[in-house]
C-alpha atoms as a PDB file:
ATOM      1  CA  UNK A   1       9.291  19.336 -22.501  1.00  0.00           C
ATOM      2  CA  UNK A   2      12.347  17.225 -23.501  1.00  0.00           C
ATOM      3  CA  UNK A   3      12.447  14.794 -26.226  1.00  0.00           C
ATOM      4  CA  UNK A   4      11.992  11.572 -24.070  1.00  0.00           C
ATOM      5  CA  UNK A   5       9.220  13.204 -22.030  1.00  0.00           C
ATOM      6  CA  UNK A   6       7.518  13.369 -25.738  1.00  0.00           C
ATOM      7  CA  UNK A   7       8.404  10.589 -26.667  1.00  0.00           C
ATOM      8  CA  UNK A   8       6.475   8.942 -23.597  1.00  0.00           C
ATOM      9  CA  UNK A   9       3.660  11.198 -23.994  1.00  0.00           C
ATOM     10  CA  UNK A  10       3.462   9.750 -27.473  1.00  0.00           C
ATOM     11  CA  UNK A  11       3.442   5.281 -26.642  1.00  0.00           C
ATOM     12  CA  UNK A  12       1.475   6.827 -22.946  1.00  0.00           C
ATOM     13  CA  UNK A  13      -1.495   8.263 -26.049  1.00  0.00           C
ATOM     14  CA  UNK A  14      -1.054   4.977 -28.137  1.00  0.00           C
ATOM     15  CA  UNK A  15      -1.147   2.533 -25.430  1.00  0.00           C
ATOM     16  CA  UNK A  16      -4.266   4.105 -23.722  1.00  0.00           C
ATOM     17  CA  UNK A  17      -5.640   4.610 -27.659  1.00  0.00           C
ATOM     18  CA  UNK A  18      -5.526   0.488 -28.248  1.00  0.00           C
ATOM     19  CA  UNK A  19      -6.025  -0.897 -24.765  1.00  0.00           C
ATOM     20  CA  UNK A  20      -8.897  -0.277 -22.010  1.00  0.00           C
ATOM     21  CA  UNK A  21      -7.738   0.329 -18.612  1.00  0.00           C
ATOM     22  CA  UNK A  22     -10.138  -0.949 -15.237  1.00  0.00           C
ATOM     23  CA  UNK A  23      -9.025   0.610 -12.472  1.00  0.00           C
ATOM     24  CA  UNK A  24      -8.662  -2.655  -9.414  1.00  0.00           C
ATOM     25  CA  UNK A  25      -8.475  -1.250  -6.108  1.00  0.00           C
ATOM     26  CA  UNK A  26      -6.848  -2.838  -3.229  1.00  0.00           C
ATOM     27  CA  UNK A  27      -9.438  -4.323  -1.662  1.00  0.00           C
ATOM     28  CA  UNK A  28     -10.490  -6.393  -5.104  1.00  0.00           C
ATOM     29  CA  UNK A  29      -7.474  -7.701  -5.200  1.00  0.00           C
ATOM     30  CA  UNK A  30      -7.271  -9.217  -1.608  1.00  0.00           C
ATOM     31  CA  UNK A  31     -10.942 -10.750  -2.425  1.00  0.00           C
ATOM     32  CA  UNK A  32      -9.141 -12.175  -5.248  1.00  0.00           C
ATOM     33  CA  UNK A  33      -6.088 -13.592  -3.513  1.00  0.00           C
ATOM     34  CA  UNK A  34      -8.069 -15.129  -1.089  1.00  0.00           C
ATOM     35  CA  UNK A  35      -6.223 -15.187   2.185  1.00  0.00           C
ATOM     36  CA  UNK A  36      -6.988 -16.199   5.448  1.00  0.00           C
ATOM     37  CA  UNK A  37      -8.947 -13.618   7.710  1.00  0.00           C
ATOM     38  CA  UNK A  38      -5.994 -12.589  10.056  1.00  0.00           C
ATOM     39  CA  UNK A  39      -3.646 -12.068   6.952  1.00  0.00           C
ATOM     40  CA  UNK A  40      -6.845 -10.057   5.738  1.00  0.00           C
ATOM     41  CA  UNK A  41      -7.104  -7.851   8.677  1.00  0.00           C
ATOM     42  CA  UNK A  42      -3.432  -6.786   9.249  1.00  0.00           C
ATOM     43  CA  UNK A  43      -4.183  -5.522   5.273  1.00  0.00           C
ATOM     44  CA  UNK A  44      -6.989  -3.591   6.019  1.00  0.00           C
ATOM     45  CA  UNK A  45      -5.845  -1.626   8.730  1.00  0.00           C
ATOM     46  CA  UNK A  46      -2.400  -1.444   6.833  1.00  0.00           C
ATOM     47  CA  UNK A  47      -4.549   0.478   4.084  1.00  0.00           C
ATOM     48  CA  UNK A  48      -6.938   2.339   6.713  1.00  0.00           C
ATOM     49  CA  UNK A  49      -3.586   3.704   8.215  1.00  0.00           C
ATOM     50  CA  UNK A  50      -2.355   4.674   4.902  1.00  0.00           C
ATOM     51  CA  UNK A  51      -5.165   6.841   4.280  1.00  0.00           C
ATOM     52  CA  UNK A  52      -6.479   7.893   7.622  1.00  0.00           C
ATOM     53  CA  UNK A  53      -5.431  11.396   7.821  1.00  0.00           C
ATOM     54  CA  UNK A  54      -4.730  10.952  11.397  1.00  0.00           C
ATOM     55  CA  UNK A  55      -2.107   8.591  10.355  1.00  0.00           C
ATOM     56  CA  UNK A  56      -1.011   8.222   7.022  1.00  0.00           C
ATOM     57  CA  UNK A  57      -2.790  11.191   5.036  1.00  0.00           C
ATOM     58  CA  UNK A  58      -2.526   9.793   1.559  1.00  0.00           C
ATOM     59  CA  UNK A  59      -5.141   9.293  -1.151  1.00  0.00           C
ATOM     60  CA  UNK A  60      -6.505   5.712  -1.579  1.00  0.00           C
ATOM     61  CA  UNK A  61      -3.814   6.006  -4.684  1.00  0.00           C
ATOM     62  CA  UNK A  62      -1.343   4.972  -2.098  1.00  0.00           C
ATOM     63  CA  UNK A  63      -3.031   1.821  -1.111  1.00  0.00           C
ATOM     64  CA  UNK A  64      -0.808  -1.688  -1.386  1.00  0.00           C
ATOM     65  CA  UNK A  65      -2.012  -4.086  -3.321  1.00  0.00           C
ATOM     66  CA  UNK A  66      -2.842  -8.070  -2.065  1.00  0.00           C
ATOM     67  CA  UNK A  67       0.250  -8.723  -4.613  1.00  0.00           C
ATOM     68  CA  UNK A  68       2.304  -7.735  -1.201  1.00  0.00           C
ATOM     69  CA  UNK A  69       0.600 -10.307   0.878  1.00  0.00           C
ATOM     70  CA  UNK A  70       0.581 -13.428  -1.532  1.00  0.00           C
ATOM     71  CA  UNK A  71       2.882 -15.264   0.160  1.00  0.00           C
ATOM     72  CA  UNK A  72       2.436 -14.173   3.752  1.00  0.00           C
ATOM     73  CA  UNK A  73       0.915 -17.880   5.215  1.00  0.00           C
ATOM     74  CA  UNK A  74       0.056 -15.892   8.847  1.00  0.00           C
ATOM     75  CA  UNK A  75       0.248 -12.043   9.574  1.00  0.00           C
ATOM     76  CA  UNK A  76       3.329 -10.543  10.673  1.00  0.00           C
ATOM     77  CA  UNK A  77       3.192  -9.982  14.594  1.00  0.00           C
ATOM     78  CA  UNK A  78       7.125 -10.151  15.477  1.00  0.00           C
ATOM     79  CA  UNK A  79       8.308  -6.403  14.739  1.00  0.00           C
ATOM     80  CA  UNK A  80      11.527  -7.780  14.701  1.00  0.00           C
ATOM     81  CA  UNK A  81      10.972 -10.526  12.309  1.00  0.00           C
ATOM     82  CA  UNK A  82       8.760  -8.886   9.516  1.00  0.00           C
ATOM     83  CA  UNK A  83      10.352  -9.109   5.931  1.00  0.00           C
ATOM     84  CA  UNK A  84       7.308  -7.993   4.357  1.00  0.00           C
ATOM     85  CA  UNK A  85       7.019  -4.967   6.657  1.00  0.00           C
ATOM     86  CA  UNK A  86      10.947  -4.168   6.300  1.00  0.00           C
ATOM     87  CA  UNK A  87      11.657  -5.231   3.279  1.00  0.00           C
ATOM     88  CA  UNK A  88       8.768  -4.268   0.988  1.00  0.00           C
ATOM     89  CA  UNK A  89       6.240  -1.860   2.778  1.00  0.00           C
ATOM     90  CA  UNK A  90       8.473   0.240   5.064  1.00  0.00           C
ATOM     91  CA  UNK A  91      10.614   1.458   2.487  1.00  0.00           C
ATOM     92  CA  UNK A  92       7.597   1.985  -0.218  1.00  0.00           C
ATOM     93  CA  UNK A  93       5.956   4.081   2.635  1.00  0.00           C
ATOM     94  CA  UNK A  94       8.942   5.794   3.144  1.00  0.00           C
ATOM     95  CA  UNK A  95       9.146   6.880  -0.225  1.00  0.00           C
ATOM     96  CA  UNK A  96       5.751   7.730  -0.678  1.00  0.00           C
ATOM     97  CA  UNK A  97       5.914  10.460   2.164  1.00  0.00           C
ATOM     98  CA  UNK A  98       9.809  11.797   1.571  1.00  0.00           C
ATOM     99  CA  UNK A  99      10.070  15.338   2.281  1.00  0.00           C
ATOM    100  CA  UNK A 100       7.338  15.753   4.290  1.00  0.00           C
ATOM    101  CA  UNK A 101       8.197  17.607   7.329  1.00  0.00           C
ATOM    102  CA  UNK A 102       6.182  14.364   9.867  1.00  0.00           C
ATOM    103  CA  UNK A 103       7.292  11.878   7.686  1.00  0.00           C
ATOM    104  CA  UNK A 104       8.594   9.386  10.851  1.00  0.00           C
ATOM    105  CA  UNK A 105       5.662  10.194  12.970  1.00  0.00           C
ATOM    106  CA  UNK A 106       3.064   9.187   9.989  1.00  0.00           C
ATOM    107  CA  UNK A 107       5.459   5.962   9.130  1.00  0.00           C
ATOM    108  CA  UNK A 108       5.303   5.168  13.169  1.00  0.00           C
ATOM    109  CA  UNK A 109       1.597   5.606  12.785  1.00  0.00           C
ATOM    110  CA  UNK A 110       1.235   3.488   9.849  1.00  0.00           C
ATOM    111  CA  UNK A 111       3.331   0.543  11.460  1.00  0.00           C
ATOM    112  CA  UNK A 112       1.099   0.841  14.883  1.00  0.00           C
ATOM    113  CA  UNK A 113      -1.162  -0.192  13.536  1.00  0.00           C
ATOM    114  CA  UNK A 114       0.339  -2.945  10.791  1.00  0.00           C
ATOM    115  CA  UNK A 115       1.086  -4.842  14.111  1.00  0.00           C
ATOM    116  CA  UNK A 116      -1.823  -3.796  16.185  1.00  0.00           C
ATOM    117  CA  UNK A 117      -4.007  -7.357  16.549  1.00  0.00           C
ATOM    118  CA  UNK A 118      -6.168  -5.965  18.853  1.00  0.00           C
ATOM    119  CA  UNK A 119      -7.348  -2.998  16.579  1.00  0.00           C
ATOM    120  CA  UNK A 120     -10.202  -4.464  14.090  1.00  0.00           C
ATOM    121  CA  UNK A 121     -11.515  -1.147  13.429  1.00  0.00           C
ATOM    122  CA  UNK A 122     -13.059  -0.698   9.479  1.00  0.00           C
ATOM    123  CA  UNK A 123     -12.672   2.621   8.377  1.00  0.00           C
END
């Protein structure tokens, strides 16, 4: 361990020492944004991709948060016309699975079914 990881380790103890952490999962924070049901849906299955593990495979750690969708008025249908999708969520995603060996098939998966209207499954 090098001196700034210990020095991290060291505010990481403090800060958890003086403050109380509550974990707010993804779905309590849409609740709390309230947005209109179609904006709501294309969220959901955005998360239910992300951790399906016929899609996405990650842990619900990877969910987005409603923070993504606060100013999205109506969901975003045009593929070709998506700045949340290519500007914020894409590239996240991509991050989240680089170097793993079906990284683009997972991130096709995952954007399926971001634009998929007609799937209102709840997983």
């Amino acid at each position: 361990m090098n001196d700034i990881d210990r020095s991290v380790d060291t505010f990481d103890f403090a800060m958890r020492r003086r403050f109380t952490f509550l974990e707010i999962t993804a779905e309590e924070s849409a609740k709390n944004m309230n947005k209109n049901d179609d904006v709501q849906k294309q969220f959901d299955r955005l998360n239910n991709a992300i951790v399906a593990t016929d899609k996405g495979g990650l842990t619900k750690d990877y969910k987005i948060g409603a923070s993504y969708f606060k100013d999205l008025q109506s969901p975003e249908t045009d593929e070709d016309n998506a700045p949340l999708w290519t500007n914020k969520i894409y590239p996240l995603l991509k991050d989240y699975l680089r170097g793993e060996h079906d990284a683009d098939d997972r991130l096709k998966e995952i954007k399926k079914q971001y634009f998929d209207t007609s799937n209102s499954e709840e997983e």
